[in-house]
Protein backbone atom coordinates (compact mmCIF):
# COMPACT_ATOMS: atom_id res chain seq x y z
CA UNK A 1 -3.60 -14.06 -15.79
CA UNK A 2 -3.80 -16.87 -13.70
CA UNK A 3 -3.47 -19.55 -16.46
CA UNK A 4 -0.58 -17.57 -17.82
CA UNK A 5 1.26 -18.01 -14.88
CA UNK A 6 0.42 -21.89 -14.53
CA UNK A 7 1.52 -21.82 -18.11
CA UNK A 8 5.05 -20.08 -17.58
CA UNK A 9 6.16 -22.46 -14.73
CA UNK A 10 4.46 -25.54 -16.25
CA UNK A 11 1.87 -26.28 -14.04
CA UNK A 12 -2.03 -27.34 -14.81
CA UNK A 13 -5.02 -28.01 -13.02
CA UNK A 14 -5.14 -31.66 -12.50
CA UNK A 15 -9.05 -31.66 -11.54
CA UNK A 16 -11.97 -30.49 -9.40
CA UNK A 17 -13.16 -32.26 -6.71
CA UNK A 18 -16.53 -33.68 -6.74
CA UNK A 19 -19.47 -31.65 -4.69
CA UNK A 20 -20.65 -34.00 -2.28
CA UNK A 21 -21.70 -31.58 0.99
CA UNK A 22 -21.05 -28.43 2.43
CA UNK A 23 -19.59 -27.09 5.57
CA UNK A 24 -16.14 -27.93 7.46
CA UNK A 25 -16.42 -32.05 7.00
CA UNK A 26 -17.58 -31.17 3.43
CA UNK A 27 -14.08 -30.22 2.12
CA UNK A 28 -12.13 -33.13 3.49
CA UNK A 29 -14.53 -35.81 2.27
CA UNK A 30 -14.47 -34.31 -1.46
CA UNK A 31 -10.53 -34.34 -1.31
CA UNK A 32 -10.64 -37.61 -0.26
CA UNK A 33 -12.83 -38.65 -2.58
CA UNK A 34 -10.76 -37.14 -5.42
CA UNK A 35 -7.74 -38.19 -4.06
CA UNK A 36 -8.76 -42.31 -3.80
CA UNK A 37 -9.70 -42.25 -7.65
CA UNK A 38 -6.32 -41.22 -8.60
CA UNK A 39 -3.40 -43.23 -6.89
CA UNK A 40 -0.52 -41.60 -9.23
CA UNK A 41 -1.10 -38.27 -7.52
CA UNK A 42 1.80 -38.91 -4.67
CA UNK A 43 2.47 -35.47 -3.75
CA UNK A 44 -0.12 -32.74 -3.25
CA UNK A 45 -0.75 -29.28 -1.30
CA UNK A 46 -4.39 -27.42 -0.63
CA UNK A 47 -4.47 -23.96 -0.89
CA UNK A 48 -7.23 -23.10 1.24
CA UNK A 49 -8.62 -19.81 2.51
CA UNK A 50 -10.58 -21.14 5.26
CA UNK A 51 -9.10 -22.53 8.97
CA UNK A 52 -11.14 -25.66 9.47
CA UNK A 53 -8.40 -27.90 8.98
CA UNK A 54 -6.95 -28.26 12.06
CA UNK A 55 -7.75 -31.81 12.41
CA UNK A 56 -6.67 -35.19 10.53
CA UNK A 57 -4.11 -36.34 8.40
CA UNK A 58 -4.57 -33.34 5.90
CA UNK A 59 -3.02 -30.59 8.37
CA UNK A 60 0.37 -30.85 7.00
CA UNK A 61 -0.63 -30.74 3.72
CA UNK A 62 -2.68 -27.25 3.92
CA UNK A 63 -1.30 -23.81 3.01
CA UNK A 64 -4.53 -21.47 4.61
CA UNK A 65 -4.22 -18.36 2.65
CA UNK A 66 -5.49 -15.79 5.17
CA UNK A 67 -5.21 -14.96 8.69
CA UNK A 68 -6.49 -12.24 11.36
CA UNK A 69 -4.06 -9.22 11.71
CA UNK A 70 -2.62 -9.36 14.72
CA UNK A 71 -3.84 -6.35 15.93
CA UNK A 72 -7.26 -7.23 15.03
CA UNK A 73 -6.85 -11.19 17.02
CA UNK A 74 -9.12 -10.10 20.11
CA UNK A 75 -11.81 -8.52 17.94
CA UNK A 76 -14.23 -11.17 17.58
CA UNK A 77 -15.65 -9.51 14.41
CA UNK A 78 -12.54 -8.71 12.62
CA UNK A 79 -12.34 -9.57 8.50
CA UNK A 80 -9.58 -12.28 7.12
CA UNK A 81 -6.94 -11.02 5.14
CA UNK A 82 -7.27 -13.35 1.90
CA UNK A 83 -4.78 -14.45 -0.71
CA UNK A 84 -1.39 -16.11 -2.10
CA UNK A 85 1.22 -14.17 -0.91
CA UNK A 86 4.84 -14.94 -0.82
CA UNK A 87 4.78 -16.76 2.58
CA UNK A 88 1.77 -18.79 1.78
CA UNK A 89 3.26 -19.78 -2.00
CA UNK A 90 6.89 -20.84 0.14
CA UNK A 91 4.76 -22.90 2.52
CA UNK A 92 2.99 -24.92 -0.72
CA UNK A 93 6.74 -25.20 -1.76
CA UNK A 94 7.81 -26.68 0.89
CA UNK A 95 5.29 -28.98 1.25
CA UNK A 96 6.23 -30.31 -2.03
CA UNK A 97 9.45 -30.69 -1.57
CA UNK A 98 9.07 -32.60 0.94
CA UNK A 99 10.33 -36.40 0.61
């Protein structure tokens, strides 16, 4: 379903970025990576479900596709809501419109 979409608005999967280590740094460093052996790719979003990026020069380029309900902010336990929604898919849009 997935590739049908990519399909009906023309878009493709440009690549996968290399596993180099896990955790928070992990991510960032395998972007990187993937990103400095391809210097046509000018324009780019991450989709992301996780909140780690709040640091460096990829914040503005990350959509985080979840968040805590606010009713459920002070619970220290409470479960992400995951997934591309409308807001999150206008945010990637945005991004990539940017000039």
């Amino acid at each position: 379903e997935l590739f049908e979409l990519f399909d009906k608005y023309r878009l493709y999967i440009a690549g996968v970025t290399p596993t180099i280590c896990n955790g928070p740094d992990g991510r960032p460093l395998e972007i990187r990576t993937w990103l400095s052996r391809r210097p046509e790719v000018s324009k780019f979003v991450i989709l992301d479900d996780e909140d780690f990026w709040n640091w460096g020069w990829m914040k503005p380029l990350v959509v985080t596709t979840s968040y805590i309900p606010a009713k459920e902010r002070d619970n220290k336990f409470a479960k992400r809501v995951c997934g591309l929604d409308a807001k999150f898919a206008y945010q990637a849009i945005q991004i990539l419109n940017e000039k």
